[in-house]
Protein backbone atom coordinates (compact mmCIF):
# COMPACT_ATOMS: atom_id res chain seq x y z
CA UNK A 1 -18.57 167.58 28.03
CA UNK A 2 -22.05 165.54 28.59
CA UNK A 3 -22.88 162.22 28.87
CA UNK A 4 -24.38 159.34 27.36
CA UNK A 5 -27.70 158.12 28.88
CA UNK A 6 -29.00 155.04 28.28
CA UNK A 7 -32.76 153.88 28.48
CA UNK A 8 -33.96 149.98 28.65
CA UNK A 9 -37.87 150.98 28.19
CA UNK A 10 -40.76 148.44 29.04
CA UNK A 11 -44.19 149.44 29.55
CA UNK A 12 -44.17 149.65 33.16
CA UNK A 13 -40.46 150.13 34.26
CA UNK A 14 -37.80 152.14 31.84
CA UNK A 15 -34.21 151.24 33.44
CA UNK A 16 -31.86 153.98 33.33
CA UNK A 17 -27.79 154.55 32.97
CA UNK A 18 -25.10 157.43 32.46
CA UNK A 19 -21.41 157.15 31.46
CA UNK A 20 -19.00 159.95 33.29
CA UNK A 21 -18.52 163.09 32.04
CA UNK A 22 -15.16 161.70 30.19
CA UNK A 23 -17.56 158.85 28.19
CA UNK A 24 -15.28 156.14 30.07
CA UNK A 25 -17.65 154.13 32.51
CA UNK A 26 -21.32 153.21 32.37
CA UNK A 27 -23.20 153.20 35.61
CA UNK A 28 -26.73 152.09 36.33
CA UNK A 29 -28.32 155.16 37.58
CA UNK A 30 -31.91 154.08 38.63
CA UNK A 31 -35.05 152.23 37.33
CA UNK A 32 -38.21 154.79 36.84
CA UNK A 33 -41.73 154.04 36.11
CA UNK A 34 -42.33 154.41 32.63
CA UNK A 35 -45.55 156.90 33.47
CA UNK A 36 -43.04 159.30 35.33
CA UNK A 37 -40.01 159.05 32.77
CA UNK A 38 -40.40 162.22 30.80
CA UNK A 39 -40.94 164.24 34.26
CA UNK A 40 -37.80 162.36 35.89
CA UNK A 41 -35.46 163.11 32.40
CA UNK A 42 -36.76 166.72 32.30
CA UNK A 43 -35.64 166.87 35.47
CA UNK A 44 -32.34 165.07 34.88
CA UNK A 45 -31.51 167.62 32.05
CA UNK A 46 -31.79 170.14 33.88
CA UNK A 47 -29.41 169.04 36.34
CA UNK A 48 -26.56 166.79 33.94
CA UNK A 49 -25.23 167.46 30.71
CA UNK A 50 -26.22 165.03 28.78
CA UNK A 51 -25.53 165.02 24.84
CA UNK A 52 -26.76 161.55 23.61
CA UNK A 53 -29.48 159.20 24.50
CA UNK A 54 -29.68 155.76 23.27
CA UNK A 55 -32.14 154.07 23.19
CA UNK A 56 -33.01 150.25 23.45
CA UNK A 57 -34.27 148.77 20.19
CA UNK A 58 -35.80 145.31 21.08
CA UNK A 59 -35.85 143.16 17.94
CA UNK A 60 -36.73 139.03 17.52
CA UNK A 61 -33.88 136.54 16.51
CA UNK A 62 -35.33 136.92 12.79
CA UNK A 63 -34.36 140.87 13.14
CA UNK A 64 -38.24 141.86 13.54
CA UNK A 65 -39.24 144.36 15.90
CA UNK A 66 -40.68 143.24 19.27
CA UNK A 67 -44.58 144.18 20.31
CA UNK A 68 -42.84 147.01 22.56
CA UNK A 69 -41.77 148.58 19.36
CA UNK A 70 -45.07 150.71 19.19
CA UNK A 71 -44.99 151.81 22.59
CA UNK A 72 -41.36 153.06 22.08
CA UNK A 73 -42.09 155.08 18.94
CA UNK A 74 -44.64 156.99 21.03
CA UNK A 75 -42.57 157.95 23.99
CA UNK A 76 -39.24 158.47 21.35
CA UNK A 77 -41.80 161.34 19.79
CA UNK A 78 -42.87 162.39 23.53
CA UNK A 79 -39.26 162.80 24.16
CA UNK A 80 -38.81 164.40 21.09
CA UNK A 81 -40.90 167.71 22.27
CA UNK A 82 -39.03 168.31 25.49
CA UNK A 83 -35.05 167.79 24.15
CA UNK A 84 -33.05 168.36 21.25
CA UNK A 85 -30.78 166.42 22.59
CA UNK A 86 -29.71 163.71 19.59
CA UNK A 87 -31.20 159.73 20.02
CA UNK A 88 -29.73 156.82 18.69
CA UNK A 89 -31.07 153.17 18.67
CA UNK A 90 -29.38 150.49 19.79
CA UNK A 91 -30.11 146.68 19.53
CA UNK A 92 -30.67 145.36 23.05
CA UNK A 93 -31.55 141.91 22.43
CA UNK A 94 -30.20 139.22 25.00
CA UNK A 95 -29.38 142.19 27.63
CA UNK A 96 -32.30 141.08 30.18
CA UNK A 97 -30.62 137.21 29.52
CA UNK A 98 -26.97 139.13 30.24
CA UNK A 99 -28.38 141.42 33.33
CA UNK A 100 -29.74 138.49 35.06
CA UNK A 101 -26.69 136.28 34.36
CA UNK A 102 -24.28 139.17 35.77
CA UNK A 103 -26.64 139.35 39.00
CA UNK A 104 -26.01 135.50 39.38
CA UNK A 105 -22.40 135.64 38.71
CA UNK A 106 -22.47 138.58 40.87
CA UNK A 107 -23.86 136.67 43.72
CA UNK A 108 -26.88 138.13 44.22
CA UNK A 109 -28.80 136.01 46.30
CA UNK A 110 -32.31 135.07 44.77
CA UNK A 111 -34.70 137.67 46.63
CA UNK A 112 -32.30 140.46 45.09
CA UNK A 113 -32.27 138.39 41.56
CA UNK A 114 -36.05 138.94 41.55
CA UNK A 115 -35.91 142.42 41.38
CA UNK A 116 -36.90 143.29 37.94
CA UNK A 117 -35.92 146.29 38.50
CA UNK A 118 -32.59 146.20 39.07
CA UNK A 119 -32.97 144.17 36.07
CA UNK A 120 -33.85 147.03 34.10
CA UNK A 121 -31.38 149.34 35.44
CA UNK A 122 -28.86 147.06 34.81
CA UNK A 123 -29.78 145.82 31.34
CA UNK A 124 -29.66 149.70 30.33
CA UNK A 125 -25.84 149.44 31.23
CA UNK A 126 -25.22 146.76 29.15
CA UNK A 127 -26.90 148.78 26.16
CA UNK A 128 -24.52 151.77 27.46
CA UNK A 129 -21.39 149.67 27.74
CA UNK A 130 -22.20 148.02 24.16
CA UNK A 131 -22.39 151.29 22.76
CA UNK A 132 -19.35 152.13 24.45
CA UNK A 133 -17.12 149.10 23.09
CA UNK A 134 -18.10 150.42 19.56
């Protein structure tokens, strides 16, 4: 059995989550720089079984596509050449509102809230866990 992976791309930081092997739990796994992504998830299928990816689909209120749209149909056909492994879309509007109001709730204190990283990697498990609830 593989997992679901998750990716929360932006243009300089792609956040990153897996479920378990059973397709039960989502898990932040790490925030990568977008310019070493392919190398890191080459390297990550190599190691994990992973059977779907989904990936964030950033749309306006009015259901347009955001500006990161282009960038994110170049790296979906990058990823394209180096897995077969099947991709699905999946609306991630308000996660970066939801991430940043978990770290709050979570008590982060504010030099830890300012990590957009940790932003990423946790808005990517909110895409995972939405996909999940489905």
């Amino acid at each position: 059995m593989g997992r679901i992976l998750a990716l929360d791309f932006g243009t300089k930081r792609t956040g990153i989550a897996v479920t378990d092997e059973l397709k039960l739990i989502a898990s932040g796994l790490t925030t990568v720089n977008t310019k070493e992504l392919l190398t890191f998830l080459k390297a990550y299928f190599a190691k994990e079984s992973v059977e779907l990816i989904l990936l964030g689909e950033p749309k306006r209120l009015n259901n347009v596509a955001s500006d990161v749209e282009v960038a994110i149909s170049k790296f979906r056909e990058s990823l394209e050449k180096i897995t077969t492994i099947p991709i699905e879309r999946v609306d991630e509007r308000f996660t970066s509102k939801m991430a940043a109001q978990s770290m709050l709730d979570g008590g982060l204190k504010k030099k830890k809230r300012k990590n957009k990283a940790l932003l990423d990697e946790i808005s990517a498990t909110i895409i995972l866990q939405s996909y999940l609830y489905r």
